[in-house]
Protein backbone atom coordinates (compact mmCIF):
# COMPACT_ATOMS: atom_id res chain seq x y z
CA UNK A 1 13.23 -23.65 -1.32
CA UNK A 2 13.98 -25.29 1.65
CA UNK A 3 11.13 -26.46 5.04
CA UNK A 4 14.61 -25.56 7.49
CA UNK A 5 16.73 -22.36 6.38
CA UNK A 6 19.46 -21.73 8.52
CA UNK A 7 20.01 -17.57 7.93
CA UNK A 8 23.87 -17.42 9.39
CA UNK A 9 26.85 -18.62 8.19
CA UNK A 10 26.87 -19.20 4.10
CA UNK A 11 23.46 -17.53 3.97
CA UNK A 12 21.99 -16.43 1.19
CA UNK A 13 23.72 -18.70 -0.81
CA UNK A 14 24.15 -20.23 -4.57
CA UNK A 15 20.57 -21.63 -4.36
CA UNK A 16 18.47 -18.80 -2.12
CA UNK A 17 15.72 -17.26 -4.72
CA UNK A 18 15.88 -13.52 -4.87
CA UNK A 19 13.05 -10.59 -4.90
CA UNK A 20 14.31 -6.96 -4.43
CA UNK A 21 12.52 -3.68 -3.92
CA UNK A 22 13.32 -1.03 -6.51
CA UNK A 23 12.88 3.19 -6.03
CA UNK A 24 14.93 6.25 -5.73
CA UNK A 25 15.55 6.83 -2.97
CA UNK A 26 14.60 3.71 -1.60
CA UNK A 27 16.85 3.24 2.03
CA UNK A 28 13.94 3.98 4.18
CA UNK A 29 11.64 1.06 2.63
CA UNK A 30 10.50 -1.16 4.80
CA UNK A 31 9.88 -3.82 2.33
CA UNK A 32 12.96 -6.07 2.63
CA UNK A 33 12.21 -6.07 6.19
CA UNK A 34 8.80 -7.53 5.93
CA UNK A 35 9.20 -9.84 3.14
CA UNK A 36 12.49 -11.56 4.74
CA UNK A 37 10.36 -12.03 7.81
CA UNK A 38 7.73 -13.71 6.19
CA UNK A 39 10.45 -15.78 3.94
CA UNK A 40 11.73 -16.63 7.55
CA UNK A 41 8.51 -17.89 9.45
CA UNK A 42 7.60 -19.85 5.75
CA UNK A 43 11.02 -21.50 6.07
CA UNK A 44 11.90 -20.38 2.46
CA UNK A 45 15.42 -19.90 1.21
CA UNK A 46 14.29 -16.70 0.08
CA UNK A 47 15.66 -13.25 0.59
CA UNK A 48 14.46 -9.64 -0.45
CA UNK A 49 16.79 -6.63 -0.83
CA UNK A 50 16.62 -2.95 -1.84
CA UNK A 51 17.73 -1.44 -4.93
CA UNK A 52 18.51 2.31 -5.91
CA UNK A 53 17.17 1.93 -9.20
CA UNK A 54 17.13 5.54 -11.15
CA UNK A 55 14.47 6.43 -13.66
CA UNK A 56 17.08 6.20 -16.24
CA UNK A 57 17.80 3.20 -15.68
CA UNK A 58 14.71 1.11 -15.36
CA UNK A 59 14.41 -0.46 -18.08
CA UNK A 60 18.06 -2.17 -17.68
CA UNK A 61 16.84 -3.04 -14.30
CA UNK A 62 13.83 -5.11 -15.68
CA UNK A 63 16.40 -6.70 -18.06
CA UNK A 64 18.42 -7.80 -15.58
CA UNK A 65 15.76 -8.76 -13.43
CA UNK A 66 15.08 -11.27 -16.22
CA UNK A 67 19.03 -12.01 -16.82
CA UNK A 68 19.67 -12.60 -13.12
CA UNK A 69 16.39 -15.11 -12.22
CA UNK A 70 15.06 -13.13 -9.67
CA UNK A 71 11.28 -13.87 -8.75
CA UNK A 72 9.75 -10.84 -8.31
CA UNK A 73 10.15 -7.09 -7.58
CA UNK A 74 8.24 -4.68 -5.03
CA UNK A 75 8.07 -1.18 -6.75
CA UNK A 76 7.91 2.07 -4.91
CA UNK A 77 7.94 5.53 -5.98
CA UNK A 78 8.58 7.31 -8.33
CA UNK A 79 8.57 4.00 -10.38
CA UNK A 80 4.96 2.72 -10.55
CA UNK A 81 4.26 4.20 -13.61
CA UNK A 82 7.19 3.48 -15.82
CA UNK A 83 7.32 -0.26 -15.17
CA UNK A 84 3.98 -0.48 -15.88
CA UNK A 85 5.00 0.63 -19.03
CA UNK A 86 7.78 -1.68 -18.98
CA UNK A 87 6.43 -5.40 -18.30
CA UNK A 88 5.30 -7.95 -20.56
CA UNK A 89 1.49 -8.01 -18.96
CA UNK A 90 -0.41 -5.97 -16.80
CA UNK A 91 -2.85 -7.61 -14.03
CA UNK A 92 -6.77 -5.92 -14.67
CA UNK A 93 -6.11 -3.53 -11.68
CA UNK A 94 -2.67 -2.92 -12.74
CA UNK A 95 -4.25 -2.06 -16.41
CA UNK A 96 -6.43 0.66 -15.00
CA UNK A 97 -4.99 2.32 -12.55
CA UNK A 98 -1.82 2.65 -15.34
CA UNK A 99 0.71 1.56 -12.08
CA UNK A 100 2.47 -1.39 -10.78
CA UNK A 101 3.83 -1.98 -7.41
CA UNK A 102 4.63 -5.54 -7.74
CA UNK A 103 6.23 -7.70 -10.58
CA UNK A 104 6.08 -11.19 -10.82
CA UNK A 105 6.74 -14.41 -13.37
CA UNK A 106 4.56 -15.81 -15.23
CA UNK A 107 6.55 -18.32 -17.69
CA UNK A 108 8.77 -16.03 -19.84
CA UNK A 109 6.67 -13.26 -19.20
CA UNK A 110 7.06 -9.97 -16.45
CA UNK A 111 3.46 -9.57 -15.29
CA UNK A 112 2.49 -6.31 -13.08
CA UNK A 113 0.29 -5.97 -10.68
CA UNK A 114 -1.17 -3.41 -8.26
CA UNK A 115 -1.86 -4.47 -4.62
CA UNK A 116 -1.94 -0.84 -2.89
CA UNK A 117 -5.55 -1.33 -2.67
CA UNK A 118 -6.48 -4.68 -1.77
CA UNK A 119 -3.71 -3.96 0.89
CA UNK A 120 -5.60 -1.44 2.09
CA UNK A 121 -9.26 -3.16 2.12
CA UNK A 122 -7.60 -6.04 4.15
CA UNK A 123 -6.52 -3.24 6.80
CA UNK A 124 -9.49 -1.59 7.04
CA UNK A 125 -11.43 -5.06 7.50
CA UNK A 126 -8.87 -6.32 9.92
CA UNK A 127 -7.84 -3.22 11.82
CA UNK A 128 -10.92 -1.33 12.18
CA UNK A 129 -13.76 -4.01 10.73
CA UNK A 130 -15.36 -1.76 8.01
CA UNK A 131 -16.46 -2.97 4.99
CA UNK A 132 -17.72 -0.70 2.58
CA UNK A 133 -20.44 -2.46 1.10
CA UNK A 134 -23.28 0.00 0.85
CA UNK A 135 -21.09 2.81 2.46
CA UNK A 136 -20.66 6.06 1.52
CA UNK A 137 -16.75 6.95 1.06
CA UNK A 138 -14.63 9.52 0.89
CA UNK A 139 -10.96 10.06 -0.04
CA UNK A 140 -8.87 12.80 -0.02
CA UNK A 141 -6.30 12.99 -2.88
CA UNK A 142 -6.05 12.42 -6.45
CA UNK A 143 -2.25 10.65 -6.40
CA UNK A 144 -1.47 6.94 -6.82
CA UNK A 145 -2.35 5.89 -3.38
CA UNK A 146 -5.67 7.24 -3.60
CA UNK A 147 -6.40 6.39 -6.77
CA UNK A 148 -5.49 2.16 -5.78
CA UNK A 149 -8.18 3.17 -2.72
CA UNK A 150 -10.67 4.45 -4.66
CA UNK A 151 -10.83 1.79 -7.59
CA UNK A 152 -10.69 -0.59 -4.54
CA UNK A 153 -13.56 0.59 -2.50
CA UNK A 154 -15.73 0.69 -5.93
CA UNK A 155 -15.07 -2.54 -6.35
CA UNK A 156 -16.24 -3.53 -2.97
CA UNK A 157 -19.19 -2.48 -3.42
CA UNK A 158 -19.39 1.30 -1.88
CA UNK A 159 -22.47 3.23 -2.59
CA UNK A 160 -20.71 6.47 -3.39
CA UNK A 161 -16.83 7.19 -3.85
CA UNK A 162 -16.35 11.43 -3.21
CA UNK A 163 -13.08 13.06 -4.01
CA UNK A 164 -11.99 16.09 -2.22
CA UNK A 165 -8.60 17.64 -4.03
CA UNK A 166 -7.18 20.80 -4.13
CA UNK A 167 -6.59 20.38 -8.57
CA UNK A 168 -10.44 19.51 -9.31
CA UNK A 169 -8.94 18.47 -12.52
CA UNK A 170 -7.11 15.34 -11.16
CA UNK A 171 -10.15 14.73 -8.75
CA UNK A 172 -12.21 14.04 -11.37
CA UNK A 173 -9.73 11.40 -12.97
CA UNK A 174 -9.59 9.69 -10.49
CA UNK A 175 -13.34 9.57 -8.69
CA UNK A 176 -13.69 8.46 -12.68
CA UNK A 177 -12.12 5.10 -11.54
CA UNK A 178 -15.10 4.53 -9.41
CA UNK A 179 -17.44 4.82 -12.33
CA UNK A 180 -21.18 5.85 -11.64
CA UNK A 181 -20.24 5.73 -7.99
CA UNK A 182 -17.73 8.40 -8.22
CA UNK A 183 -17.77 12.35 -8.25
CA UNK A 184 -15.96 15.23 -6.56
CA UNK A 185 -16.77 16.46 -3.82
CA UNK A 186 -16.53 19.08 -1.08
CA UNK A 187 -14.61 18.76 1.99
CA UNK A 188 -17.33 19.83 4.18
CA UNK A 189 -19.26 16.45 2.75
CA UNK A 190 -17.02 13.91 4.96
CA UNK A 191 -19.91 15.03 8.01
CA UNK A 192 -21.61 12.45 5.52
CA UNK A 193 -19.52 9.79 5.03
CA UNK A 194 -19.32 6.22 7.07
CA UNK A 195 -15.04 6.41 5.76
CA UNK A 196 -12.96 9.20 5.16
CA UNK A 197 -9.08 8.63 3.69
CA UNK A 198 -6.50 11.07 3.59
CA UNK A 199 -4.06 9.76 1.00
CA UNK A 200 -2.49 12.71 1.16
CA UNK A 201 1.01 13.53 2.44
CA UNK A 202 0.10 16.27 4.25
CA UNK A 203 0.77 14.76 7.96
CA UNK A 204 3.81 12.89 6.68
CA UNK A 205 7.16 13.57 8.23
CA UNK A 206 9.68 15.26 6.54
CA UNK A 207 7.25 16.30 4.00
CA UNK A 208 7.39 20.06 4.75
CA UNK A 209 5.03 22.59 2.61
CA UNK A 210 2.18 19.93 1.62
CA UNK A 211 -0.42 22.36 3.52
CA UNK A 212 -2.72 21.30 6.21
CA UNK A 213 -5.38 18.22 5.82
CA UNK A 214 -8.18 19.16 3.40
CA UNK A 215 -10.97 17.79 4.95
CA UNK A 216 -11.08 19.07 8.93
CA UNK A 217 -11.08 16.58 11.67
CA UNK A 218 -14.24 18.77 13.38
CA UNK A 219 -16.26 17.71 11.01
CA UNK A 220 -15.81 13.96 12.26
CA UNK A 221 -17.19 11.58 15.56
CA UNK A 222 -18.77 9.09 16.87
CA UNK A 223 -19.57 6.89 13.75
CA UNK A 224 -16.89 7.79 11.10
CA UNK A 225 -13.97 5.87 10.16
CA UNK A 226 -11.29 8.19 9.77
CA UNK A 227 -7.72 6.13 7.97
CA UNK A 228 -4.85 8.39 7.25
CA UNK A 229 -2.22 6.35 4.62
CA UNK A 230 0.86 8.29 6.20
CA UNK A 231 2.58 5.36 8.58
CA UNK A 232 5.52 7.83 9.57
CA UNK A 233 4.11 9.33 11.83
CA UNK A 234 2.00 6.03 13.13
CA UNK A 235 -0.85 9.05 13.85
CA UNK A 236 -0.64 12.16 12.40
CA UNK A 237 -2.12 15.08 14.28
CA UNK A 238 -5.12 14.89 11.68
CA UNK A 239 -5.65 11.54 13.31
CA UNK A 240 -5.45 12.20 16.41
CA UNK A 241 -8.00 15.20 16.16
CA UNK A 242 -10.21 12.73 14.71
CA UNK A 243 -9.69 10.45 17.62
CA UNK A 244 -10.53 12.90 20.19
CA UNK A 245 -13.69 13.68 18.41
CA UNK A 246 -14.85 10.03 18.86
CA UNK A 247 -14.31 9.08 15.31
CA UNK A 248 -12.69 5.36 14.69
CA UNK A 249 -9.60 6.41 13.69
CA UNK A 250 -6.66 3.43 11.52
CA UNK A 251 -2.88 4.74 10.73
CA UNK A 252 -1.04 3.52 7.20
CA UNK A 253 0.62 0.86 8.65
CA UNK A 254 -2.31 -1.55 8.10
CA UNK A 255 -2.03 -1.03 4.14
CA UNK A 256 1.52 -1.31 4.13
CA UNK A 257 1.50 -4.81 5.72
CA UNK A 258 -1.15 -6.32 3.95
CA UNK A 259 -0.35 -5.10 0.68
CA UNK A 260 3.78 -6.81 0.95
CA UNK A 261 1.60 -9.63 2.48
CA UNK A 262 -0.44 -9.54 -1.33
CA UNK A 263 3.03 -9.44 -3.30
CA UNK A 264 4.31 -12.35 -1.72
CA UNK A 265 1.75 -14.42 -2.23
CA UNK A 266 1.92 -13.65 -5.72
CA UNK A 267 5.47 -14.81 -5.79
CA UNK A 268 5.53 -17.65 -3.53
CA UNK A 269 1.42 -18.99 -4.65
CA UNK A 270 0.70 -19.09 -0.53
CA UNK A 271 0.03 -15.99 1.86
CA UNK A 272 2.35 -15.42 4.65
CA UNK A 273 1.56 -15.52 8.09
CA UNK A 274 0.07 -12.05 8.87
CA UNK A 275 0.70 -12.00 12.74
CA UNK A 276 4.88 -12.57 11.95
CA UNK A 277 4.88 -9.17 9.69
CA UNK A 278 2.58 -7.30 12.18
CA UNK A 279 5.03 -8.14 14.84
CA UNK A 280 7.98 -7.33 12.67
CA UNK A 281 6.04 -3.89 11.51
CA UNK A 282 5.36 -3.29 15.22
CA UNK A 283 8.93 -3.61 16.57
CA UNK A 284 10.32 -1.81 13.73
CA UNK A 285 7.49 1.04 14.73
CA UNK A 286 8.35 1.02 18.06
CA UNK A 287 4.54 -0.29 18.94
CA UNK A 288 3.41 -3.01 20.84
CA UNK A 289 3.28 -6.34 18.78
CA UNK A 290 -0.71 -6.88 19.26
CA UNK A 291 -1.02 -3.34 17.78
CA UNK A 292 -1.91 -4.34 14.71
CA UNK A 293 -4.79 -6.43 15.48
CA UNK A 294 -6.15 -2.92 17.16
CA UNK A 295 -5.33 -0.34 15.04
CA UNK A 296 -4.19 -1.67 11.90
């Protein structure tokens, strides 16, 4: 590592550290993009890239992840799962949510860790300045995403964790993470709640045939949080619906800063500097660069 990196010319180079990102497909990740910015402001002689890793072939990837010295890996679907089967050690949060989206060293050892949902309590604090201490929660979904929220928002402290899902079956897995706190629930209950996430893909686009948001944005105002985990679109028309009603209303893009913010700080022991990655999130969004201090 290196206080003055000079990124043209024979860069990377012999002594640069490496960290990739690894899913199929994984072209349209933005990871590399916000981890080399932070390696950048940090004045590291670091550098992230993206690999098309194939089911098949993950656990060859994790060997030569170990073979090749690289210091850490961001995972993305449809991955999560199988590397956690696949690492040495498993982080608490990592351990019981049965998914890893970050790999680090530790020694000889491959640890994995989760940081989907303390990415997304950072945004929420930052963007929108709710903490769910005491609050009643909803989240719409039963997949990984919502599953990282919802052991995250338990752990903060919410009163209640409801989960609205169209297979009551999976909603009751996962509102299980939340312990005593957590049941299923109705969609007609987010009237109640102080937060209500969609970590669904239902507004996503390109992601044709997912059906229309569960929960309805006219049940929403003037005292709700409403946070949508889609970032492509930056609001999806659930969000905006919300926003017209007077609800508070926070895109993805929050959670997907803060929680490549989290992985590199596992790898490198210090946090980046948030405002670089919001401003490189924002330009590669298309938004203004103080955006994410708004909206998250």
């Amino acid at each position: 590592m290196s206080g003055n990196v000079s990124r043209v010319g024979t860069w990377p180079g012999a002594t640069t550290t490496v960290v990739g990102v690894i899913g199929d497909p994984v072209a349209h990740s933005w990871s590399p993009l916000l981890h080399n910015t932070a390696f950048a402001s940090m004045g590291l002689d670091w550098v992230s890239l993206a690999f098309h890793v194939s089911r098949e072939s993950l656990g060859d990837a994790l060997a030569g992840f170990r073979a090749l010295g690289l210091a850490g890996l961001s995972v993305t679907m449809p991955h999560k799962t199988t590397v956690a089967a696949i690492v040495d050690e498993r982080s608490p949060v990592a351990e019981t949510l049965g998914a890893v989206n970050c790999v680090y060293r530790r020694g000889a050892s491959l640890v994995g860790d989760n940081t989907d949902g303390e990415g997304f309590l950072a945004a929420v604090r930052r963007g929108v300045g709710f903490d769910p201490l005491g609050r009643r929660c909803m989240v719409v979904g039963a997949g990984g995403a919502a599953r990282a929220v919802i052991l995250a928002l338990a752990q903060a402290g919410a009163a209640e964790l409801v989960v609205v899902n169209r297979t009551p079956e999976r909603a009751a897995s996962a509102a299980a993470l939340a312990g005593s706190t957590g049941r299923v629930g109705e969609p007609s209950e987010a009237a109640d709640m102080a937060l209500v996430v969609d970590a669904t893909p239902s507004g996503m686009a390109g992601a044709p045939g997912s059906g229309p948001p569960l929960v309805d944005a006219a049940l929403l105002g003037p005292g709700h949080v409403a946070v949508d985990l889609v970032y492509h679109p930056l609001a999806t028309p659930w969000l905006e619906a919300a926003r017209t009603r007077g609800a508070t209303v926070m895109g993805g893009l929050g959670m997907l800063v803060h929680q490549a913010a989290a992985q590199i700080e596992r790898w490198v022991g210090v946090g980046p500097p948030l405002e670089a990655l919001w401003s490189a999130a924002a330009r590669a969004a298309k938004l203004p660069p103080e955006s994410g201090t708004a909206s998250g």
